[in-house]
PDB file of N, CA and C in Angstrom:
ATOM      1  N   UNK A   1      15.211  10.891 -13.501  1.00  0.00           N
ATOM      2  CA  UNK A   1      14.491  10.613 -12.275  1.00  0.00           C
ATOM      3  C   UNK A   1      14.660   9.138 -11.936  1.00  0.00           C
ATOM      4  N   UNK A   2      14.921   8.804 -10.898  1.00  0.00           N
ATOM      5  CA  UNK A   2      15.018   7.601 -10.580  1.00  0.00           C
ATOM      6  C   UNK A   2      13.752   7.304  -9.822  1.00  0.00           C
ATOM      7  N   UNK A   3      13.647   5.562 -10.366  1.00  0.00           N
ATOM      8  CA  UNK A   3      12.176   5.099 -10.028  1.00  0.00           C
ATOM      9  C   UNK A   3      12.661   3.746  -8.695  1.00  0.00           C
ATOM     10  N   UNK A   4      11.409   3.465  -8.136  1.00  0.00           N
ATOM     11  CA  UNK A   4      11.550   2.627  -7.387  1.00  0.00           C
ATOM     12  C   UNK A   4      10.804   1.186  -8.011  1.00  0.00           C
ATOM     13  N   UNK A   5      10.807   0.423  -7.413  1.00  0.00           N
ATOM     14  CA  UNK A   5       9.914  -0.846  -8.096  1.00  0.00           C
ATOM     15  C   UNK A   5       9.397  -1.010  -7.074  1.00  0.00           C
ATOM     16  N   UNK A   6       7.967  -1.647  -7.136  1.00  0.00           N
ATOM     17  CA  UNK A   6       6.879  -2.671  -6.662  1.00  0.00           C
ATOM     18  C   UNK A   6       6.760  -3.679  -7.195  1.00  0.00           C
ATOM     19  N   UNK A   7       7.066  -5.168  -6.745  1.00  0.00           N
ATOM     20  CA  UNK A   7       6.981  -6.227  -7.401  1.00  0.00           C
ATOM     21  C   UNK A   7       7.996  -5.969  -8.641  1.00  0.00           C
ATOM     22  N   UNK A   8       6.595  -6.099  -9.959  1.00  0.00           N
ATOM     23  CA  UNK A   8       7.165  -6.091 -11.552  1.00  0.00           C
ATOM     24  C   UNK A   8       7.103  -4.737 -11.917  1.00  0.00           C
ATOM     25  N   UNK A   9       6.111  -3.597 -10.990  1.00  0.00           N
ATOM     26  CA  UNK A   9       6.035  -2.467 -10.925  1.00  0.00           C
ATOM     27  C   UNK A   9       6.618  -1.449 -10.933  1.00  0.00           C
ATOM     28  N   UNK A  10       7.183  -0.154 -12.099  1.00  0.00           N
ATOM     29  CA  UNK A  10       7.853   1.258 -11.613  1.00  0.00           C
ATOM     30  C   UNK A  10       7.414   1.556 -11.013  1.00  0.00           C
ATOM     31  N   UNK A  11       7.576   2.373  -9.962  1.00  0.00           N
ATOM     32  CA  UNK A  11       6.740   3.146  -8.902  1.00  0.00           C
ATOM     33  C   UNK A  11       7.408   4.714  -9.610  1.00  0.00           C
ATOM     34  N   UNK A  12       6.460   5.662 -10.809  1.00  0.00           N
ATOM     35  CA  UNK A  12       7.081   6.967 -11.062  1.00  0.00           C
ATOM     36  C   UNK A  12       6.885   8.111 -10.301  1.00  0.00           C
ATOM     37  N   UNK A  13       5.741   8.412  -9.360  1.00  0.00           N
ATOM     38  CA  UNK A  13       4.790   8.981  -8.714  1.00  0.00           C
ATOM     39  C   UNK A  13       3.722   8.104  -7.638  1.00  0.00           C
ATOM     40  N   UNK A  14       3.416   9.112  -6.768  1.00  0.00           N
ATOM     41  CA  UNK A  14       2.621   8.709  -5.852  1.00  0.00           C
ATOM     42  C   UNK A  14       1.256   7.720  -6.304  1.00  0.00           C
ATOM     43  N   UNK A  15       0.719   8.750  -7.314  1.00  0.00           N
ATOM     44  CA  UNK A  15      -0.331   7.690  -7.620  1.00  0.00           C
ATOM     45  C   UNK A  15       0.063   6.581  -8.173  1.00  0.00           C
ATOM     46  N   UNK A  16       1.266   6.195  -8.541  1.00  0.00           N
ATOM     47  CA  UNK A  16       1.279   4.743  -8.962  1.00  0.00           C
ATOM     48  C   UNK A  16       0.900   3.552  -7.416  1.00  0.00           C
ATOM     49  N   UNK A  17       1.475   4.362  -6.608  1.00  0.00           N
ATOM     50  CA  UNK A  17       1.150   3.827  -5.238  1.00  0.00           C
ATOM     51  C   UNK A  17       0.016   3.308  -4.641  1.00  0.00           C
ATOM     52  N   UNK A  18      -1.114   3.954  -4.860  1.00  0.00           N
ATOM     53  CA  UNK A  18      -2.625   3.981  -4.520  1.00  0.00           C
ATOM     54  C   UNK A  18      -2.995   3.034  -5.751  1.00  0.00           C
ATOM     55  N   UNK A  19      -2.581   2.786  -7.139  1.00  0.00           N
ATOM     56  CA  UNK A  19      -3.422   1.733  -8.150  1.00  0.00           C
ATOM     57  C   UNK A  19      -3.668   0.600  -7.331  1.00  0.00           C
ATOM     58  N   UNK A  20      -5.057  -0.083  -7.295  1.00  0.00           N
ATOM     59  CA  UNK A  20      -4.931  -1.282  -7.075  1.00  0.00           C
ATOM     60  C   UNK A  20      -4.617  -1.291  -5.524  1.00  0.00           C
ATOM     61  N   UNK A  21      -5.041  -0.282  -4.716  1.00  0.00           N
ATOM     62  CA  UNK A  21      -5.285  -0.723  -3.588  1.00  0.00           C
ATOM     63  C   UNK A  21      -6.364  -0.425  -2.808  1.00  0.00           C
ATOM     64  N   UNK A  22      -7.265  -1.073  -1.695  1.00  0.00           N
ATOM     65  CA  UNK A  22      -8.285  -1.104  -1.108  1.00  0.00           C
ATOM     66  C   UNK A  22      -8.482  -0.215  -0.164  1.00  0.00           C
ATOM     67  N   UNK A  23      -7.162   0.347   0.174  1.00  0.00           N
ATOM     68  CA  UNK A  23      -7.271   1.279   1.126  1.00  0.00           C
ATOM     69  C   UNK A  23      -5.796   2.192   1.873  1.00  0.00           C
ATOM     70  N   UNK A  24      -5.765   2.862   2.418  1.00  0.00           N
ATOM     71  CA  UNK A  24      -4.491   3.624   2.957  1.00  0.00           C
ATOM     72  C   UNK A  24      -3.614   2.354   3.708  1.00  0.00           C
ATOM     73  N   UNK A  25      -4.118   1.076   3.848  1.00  0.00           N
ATOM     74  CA  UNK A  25      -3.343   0.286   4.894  1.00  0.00           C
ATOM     75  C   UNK A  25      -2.380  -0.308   3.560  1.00  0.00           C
ATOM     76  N   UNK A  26      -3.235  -0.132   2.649  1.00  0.00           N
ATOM     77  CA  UNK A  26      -2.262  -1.198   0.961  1.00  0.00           C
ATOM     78  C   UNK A  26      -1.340   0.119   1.041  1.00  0.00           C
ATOM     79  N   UNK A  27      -1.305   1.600   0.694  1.00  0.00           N
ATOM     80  CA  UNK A  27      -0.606   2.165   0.057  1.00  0.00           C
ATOM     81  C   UNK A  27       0.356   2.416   1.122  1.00  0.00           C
ATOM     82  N   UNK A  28       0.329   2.420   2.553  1.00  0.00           N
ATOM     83  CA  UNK A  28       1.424   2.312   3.498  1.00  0.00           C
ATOM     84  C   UNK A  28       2.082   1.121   3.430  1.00  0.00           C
ATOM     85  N   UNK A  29       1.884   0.074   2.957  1.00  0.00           N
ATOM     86  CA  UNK A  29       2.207  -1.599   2.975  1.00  0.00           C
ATOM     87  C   UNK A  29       3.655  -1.175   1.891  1.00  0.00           C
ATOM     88  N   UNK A  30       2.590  -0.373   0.578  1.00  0.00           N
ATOM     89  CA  UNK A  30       3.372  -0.358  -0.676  1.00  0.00           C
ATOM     90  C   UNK A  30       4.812   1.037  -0.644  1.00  0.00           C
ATOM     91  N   UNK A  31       5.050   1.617   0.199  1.00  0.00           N
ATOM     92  CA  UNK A  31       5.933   2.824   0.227  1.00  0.00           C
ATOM     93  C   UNK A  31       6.704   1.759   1.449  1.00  0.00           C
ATOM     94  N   UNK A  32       6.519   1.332   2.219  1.00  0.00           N
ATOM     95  CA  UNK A  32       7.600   0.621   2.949  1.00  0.00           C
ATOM     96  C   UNK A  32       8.283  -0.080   2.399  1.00  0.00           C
ATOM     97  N   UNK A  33       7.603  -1.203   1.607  1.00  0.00           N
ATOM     98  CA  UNK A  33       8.293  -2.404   1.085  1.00  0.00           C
ATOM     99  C   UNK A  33       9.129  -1.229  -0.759  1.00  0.00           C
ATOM    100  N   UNK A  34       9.025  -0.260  -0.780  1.00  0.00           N
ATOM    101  CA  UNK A  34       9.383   0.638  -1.748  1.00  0.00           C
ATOM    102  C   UNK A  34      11.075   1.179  -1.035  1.00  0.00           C
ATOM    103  N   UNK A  35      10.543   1.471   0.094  1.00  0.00           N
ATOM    104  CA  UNK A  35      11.609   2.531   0.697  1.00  0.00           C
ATOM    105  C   UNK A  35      12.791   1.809   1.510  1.00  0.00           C
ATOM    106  N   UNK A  36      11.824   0.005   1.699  1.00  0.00           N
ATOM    107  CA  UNK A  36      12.952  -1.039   2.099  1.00  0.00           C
ATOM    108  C   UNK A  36      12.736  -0.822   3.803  1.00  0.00           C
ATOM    109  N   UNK A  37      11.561  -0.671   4.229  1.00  0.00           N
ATOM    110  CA  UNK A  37      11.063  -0.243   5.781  1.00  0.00           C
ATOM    111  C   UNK A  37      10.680  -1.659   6.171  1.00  0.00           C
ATOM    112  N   UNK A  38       9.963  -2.188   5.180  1.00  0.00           N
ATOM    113  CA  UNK A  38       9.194  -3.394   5.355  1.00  0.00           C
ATOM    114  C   UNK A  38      10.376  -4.754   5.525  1.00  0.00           C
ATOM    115  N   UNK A  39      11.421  -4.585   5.004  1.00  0.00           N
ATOM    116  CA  UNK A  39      12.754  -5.574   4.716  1.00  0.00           C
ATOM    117  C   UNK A  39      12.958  -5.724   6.566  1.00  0.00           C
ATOM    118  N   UNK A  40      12.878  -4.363   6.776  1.00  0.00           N
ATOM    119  CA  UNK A  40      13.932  -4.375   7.969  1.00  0.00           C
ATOM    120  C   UNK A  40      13.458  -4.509   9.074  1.00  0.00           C
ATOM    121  N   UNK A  41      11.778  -4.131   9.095  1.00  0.00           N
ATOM    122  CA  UNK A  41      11.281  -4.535  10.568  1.00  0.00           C
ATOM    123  C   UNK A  41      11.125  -6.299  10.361  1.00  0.00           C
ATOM    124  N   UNK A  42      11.562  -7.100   8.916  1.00  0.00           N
ATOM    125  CA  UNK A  42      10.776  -8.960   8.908  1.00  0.00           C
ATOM    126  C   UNK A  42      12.093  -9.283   9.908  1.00  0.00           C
ATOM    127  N   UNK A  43      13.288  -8.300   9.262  1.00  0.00           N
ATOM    128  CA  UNK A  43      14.462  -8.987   9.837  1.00  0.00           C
ATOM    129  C   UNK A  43      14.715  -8.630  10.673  1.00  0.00           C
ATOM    130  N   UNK A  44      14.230  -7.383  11.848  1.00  0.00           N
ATOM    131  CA  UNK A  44      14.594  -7.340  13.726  1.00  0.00           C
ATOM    132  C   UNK A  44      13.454  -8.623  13.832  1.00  0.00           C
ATOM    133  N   UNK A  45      12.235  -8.641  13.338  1.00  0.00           N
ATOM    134  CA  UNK A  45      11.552  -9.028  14.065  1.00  0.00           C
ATOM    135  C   UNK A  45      11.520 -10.841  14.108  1.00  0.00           C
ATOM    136  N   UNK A  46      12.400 -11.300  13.051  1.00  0.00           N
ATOM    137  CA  UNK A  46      12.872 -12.472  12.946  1.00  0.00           C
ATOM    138  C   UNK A  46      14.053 -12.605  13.846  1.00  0.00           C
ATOM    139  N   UNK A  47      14.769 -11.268  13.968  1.00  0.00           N
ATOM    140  CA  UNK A  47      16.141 -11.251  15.241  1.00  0.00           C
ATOM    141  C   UNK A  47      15.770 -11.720  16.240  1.00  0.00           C
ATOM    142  N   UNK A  48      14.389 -11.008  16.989  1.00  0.00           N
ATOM    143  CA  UNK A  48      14.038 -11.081  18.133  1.00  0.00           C
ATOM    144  C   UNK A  48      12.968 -12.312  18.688  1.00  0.00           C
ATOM    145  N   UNK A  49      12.947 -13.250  17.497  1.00  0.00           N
ATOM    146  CA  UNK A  49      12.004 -14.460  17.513  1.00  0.00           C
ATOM    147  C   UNK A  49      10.471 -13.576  17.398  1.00  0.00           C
ATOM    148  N   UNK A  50      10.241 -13.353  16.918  1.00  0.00           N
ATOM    149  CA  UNK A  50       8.523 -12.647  17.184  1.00  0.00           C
ATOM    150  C   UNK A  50       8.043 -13.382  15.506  1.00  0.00           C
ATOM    151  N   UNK A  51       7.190 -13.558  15.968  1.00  0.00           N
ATOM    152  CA  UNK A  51       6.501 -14.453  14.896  1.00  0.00           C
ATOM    153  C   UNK A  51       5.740 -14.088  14.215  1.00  0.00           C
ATOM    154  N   UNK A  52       4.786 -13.087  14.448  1.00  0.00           N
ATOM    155  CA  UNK A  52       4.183 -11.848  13.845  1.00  0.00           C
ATOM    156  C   UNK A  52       4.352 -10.091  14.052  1.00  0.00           C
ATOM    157  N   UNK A  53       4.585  -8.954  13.201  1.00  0.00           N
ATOM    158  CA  UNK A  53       4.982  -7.848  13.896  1.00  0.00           C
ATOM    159  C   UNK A  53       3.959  -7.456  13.824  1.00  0.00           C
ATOM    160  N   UNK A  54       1.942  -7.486  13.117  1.00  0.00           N
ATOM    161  CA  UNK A  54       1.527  -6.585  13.402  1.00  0.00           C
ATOM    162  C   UNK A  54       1.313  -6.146  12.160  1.00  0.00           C
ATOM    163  N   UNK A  55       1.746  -6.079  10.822  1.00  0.00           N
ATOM    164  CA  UNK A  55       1.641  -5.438   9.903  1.00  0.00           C
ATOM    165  C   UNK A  55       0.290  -5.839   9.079  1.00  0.00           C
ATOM    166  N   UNK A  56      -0.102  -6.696   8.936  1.00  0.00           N
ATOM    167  CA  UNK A  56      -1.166  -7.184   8.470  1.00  0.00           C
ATOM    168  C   UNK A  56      -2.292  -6.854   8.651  1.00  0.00           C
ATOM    169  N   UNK A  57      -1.975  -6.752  10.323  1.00  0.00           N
ATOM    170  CA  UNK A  57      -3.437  -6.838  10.945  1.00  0.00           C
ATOM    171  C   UNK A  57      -3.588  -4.975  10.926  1.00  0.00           C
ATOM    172  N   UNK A  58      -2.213  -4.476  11.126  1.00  0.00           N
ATOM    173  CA  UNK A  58      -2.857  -3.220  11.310  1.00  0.00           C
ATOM    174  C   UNK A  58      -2.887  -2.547   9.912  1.00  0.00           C
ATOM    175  N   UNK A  59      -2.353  -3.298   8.402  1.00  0.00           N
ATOM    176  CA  UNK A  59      -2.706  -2.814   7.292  1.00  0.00           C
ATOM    177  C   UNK A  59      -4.314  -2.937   7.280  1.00  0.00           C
ATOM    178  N   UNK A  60      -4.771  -4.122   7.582  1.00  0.00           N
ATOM    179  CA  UNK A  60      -6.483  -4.303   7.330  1.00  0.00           C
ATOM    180  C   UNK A  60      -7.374  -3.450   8.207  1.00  0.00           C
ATOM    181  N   UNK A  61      -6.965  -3.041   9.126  1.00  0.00           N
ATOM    182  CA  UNK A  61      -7.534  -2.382  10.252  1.00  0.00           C
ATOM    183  C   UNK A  61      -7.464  -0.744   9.092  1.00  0.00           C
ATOM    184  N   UNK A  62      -6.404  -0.275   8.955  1.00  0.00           N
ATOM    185  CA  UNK A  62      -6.516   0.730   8.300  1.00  0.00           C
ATOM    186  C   UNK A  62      -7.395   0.797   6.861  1.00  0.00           C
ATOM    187  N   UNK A  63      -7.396  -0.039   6.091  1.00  0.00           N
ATOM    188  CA  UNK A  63      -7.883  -0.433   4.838  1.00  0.00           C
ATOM    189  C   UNK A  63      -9.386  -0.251   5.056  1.00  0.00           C
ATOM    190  N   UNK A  64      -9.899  -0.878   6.255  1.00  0.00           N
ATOM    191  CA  UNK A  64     -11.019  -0.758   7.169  1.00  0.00           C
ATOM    192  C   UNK A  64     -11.734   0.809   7.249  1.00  0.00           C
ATOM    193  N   UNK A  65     -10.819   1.576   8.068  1.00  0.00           N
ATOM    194  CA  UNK A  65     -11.392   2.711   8.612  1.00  0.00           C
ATOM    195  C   UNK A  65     -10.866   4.034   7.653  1.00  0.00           C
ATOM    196  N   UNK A  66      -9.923   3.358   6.424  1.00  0.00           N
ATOM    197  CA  UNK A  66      -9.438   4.619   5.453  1.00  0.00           C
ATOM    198  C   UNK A  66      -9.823   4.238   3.946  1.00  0.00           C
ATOM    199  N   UNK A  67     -10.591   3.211   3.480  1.00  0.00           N
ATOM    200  CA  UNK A  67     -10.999   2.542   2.224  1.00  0.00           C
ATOM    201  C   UNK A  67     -10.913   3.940   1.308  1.00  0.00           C
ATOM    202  N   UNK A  68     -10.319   3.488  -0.060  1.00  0.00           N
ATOM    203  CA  UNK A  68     -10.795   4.081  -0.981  1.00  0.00           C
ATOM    204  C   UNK A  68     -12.066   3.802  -1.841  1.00  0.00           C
ATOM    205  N   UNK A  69     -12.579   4.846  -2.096  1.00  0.00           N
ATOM    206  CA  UNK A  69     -13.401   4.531  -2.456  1.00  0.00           C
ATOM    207  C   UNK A  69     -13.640   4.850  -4.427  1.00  0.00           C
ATOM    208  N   UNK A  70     -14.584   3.836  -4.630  1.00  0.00           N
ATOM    209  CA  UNK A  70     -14.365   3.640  -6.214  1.00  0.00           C
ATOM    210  C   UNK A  70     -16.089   3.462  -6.454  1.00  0.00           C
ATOM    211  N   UNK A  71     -16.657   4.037  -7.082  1.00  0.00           N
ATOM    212  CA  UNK A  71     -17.996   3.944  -7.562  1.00  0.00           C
ATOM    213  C   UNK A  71     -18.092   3.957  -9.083  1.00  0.00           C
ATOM    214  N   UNK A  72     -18.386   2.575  -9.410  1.00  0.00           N
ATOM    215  CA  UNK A  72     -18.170   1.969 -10.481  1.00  0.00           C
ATOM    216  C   UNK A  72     -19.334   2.230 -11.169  1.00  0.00           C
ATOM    217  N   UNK A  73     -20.689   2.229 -11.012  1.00  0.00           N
ATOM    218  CA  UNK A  73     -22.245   2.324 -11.362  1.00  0.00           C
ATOM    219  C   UNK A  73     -22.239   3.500 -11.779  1.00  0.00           C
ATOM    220  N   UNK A  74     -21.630   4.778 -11.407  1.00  0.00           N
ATOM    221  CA  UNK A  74     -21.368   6.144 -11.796  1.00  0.00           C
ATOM    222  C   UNK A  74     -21.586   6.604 -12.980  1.00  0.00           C
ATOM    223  N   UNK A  75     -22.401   7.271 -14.025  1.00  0.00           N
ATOM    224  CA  UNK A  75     -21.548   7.527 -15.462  1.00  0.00           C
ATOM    225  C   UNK A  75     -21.573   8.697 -15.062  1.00  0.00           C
ATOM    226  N   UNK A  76     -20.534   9.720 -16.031  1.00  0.00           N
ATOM    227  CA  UNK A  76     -19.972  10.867 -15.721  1.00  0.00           C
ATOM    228  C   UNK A  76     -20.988  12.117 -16.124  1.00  0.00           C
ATOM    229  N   UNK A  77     -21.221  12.735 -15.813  1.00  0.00           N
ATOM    230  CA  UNK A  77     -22.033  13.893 -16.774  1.00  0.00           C
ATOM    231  C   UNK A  77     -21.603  14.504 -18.233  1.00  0.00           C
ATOM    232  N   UNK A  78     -22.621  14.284 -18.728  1.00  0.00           N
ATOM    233  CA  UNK A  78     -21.748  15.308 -20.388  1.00  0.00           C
ATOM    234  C   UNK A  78     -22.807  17.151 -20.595  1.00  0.00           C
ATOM    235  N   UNK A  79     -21.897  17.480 -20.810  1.00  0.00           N
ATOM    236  CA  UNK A  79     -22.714  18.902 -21.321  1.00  0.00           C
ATOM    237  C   UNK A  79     -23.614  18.851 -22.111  1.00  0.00           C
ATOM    238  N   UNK A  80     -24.820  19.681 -22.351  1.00  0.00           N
ATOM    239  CA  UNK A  80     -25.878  19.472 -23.351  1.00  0.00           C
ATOM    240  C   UNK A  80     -25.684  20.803 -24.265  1.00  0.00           C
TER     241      UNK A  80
END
């Protein structure tokens, strides 16, 4: 099986995708810059002089209205 990298990261599976992120705007951030999506809109959008494309703002916007959620205070139930 061939793997992709994140950073220092294998990427083996999807959920490696979602570790360590705040919300659906991180794990779309993390499959672009995976799949080499993210490479290619820095470089039209450096073609075309544009100084920002948008990705940031609409990763946080999503991160915003799609958060994962993690409830840490939780303990699990055990059988009696």
């Amino acid at each position: 099986m061939k793997m992709a990298h994140l950073g220092s990261r294998k990427i083996r599976n999807v959920k490696d995708l979602v570790i360590d992120k705040r919300g659906l705007g991180d794990t779309i951030e993390a499959i672009t810059a995976v799949t080499g999506i993210k490479t290619v809109v820095k470089l039209a959008a450096d073609a075309l002089g544009v100084e920002d494309c948008g990705c940031d703002k609409r990763r946080d916007a999503l991160n915003r209205i799609f958060p994962y959620k993690i409830e840490s205070n939780v303990t699990p139930k055990t059988s009696d």
